[in-house]
C-alpha atoms as a PDB file:
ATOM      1  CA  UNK A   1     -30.162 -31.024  -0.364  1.00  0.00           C
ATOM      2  CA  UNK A   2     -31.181 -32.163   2.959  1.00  0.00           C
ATOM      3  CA  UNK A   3     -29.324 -34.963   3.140  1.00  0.00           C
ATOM      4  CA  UNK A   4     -25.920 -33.120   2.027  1.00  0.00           C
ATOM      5  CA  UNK A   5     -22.640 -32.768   4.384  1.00  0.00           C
ATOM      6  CA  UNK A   6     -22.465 -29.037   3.499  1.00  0.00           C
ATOM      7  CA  UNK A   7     -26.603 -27.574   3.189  1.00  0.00           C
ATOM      8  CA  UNK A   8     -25.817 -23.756   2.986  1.00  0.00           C
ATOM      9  CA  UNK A   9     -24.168 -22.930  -0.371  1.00  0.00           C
ATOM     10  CA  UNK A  10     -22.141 -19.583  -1.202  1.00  0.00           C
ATOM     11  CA  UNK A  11     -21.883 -17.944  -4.205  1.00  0.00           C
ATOM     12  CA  UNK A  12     -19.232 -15.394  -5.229  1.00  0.00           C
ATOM     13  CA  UNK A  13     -19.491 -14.083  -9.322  1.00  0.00           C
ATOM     14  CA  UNK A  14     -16.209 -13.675 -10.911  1.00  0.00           C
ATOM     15  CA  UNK A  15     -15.233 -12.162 -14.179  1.00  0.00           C
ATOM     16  CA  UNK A  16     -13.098 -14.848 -16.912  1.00  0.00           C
ATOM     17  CA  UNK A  17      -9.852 -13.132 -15.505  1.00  0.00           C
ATOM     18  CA  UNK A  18     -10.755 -14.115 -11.703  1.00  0.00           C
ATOM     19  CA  UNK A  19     -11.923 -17.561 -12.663  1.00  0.00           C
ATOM     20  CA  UNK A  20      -8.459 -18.272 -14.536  1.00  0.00           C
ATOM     21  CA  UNK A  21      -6.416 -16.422 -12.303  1.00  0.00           C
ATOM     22  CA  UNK A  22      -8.204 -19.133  -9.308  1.00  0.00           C
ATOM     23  CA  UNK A  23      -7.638 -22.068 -11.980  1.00  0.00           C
ATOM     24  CA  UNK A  24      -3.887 -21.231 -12.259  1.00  0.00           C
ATOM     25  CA  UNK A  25      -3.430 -20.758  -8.587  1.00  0.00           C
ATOM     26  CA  UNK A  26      -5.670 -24.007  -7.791  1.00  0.00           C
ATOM     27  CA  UNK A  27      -3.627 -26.038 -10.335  1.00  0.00           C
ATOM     28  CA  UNK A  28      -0.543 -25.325  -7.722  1.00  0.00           C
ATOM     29  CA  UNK A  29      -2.951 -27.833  -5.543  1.00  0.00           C
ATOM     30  CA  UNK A  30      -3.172 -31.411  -5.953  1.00  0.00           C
ATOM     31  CA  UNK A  31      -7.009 -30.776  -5.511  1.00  0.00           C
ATOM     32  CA  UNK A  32      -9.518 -30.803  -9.007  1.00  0.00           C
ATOM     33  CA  UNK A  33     -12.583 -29.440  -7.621  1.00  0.00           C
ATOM     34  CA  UNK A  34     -12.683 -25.809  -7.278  1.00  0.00           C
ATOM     35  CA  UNK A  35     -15.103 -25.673  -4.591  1.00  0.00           C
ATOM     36  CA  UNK A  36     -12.682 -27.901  -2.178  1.00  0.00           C
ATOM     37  CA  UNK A  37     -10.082 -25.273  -3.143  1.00  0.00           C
ATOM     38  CA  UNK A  38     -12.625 -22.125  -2.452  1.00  0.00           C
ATOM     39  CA  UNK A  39     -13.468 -23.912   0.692  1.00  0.00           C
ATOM     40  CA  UNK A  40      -9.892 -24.823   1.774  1.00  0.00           C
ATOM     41  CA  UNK A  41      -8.574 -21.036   1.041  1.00  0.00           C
ATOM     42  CA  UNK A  42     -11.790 -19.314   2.159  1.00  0.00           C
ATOM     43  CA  UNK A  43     -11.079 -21.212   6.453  1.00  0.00           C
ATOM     44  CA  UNK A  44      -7.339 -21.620   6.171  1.00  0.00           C
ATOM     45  CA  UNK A  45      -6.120 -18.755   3.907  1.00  0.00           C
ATOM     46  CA  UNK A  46      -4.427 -15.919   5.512  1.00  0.00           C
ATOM     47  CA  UNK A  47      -4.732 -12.073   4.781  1.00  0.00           C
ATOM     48  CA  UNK A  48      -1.534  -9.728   4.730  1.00  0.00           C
ATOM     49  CA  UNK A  49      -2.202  -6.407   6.458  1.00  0.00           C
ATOM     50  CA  UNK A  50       0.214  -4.066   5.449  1.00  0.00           C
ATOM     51  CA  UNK A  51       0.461  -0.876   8.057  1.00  0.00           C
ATOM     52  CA  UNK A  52       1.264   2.069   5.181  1.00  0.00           C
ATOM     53  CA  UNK A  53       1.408   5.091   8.131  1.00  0.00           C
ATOM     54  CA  UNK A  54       4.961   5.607   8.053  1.00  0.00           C
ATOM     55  CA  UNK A  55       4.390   6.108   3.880  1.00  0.00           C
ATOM     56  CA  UNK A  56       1.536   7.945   4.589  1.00  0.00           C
ATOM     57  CA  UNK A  57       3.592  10.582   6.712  1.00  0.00           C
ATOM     58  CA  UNK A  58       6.557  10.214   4.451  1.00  0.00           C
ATOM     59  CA  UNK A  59       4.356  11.310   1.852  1.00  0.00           C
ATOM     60  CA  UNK A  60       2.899  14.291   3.785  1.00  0.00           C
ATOM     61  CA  UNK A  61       6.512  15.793   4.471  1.00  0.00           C
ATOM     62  CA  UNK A  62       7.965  15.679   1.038  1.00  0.00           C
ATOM     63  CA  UNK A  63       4.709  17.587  -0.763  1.00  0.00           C
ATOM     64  CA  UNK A  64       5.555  20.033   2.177  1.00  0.00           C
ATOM     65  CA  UNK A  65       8.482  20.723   1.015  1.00  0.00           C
ATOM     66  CA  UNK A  66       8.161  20.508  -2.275  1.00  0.00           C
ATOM     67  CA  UNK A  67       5.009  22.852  -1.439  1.00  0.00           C
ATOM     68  CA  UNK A  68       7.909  25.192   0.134  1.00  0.00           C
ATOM     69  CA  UNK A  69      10.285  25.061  -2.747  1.00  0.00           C
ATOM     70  CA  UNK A  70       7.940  25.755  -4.887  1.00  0.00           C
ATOM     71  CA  UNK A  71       7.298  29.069  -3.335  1.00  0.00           C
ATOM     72  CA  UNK A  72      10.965  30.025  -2.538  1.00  0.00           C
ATOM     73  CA  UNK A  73      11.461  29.435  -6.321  1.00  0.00           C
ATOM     74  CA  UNK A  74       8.578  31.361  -7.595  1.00  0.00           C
ATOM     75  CA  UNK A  75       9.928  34.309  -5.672  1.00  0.00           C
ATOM     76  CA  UNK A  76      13.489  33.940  -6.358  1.00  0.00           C
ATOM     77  CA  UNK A  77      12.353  33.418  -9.963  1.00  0.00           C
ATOM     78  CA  UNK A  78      10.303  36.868  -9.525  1.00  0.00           C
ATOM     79  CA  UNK A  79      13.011  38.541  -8.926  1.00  0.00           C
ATOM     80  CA  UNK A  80      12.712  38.824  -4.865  1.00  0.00           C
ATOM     81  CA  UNK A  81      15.305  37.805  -2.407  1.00  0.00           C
ATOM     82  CA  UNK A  82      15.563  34.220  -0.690  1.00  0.00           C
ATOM     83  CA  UNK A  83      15.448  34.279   3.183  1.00  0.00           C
ATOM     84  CA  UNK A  84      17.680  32.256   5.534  1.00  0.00           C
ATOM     85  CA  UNK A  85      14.610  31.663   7.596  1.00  0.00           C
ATOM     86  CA  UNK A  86      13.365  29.447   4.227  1.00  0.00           C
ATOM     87  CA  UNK A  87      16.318  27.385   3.832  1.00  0.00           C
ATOM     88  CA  UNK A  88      16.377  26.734   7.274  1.00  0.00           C
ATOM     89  CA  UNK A  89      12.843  25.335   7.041  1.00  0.00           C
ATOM     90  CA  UNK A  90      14.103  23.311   3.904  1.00  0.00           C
ATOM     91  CA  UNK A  91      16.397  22.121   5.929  1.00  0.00           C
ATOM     92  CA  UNK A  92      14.460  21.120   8.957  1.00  0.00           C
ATOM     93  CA  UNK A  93      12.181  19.798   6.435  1.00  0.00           C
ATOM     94  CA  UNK A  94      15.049  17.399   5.175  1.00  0.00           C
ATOM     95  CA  UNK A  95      16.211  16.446   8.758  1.00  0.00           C
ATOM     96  CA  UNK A  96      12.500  15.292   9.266  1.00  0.00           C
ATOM     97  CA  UNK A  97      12.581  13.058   6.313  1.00  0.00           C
ATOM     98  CA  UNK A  98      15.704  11.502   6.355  1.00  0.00           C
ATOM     99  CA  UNK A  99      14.382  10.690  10.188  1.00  0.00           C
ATOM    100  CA  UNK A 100      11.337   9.132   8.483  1.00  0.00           C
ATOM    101  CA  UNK A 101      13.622   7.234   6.067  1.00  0.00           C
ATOM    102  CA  UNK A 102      15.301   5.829   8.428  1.00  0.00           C
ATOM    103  CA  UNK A 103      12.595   4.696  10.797  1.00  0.00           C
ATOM    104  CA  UNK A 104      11.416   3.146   7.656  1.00  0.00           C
ATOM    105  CA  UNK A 105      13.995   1.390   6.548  1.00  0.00           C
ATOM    106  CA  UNK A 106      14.445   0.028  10.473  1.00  0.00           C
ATOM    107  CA  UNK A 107      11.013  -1.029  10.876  1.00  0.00           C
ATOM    108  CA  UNK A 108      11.738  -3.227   7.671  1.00  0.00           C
ATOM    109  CA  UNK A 109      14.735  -5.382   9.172  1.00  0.00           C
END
C-alpha cells in the first residue's frame, strides 16, 4: 500500500438495490471500474438544494383554513348561526394563498 497513487481508502456499504442502481447509472459512463466512477462523482458531482419555504408556508395557511372551516361547519352543522366575521377570515385566508400561489409559481420562471 505504500507505494500506491491513492493510500487512504473509503468505504461506503450499500444494500443490492444501491449497488445496481450505481451499476446502471455508471454504465451511462464509458468508465468499467466502479471506484473511478465513485471517485469521479464523489469530487465533481453536484448536489441540488431545493429551498421548500414557500411550500412550507403554503402548507401552514391551507390547514389554517381548513382548521377554520372545519369549525364554521361543525357549528353550522350544530345548528348555530355562521358569522360574517368567519367568512371574512375565509376569505382573507384565500387572498393569502392565492398570494402564496402566485409568488410560487413566479419564483419558478
Amino acid at each position: 500500500m505504500a507505494n500506491r497513487k491513492r493510500p487512504i481508502v473509503l468505504r461506503c456499504p450499500v444494500t443490492a438495490e444501491e449497488r445496481a442502481l450505481i451499476e446502471q447509472k455508471m454504465a451511462q459512463l464509458p468508465t468499467q471500474r466502479i471506484g473511478a466512477y465513485l471517485r469521479k462523482m464523489a469530487i465533481d458531482g453536484y448536489i441540488i438544494y431545493t429551498d421548500t419555504a414557500d411550500i412550507k408556508a403554503f402548507t401552514r395557511e391551507l390547514s389554517a383554513i381548513g382548521r377554520n372551516i372545519n369549525q364554521i361547519a361543525k357549528r353550522i352543522n350544530a345548528g348555530g348561526p355562521a358569522y360574517q366575521a368567519d367568512m371574512s377570515e375565509i376569505r382573507e385566508r384565500l387572498n393569502e394563498i392565492w398570494q402564496l400561489q402566485r409568488h410560487i409559481l413566479s419564483s419558478q420562471r
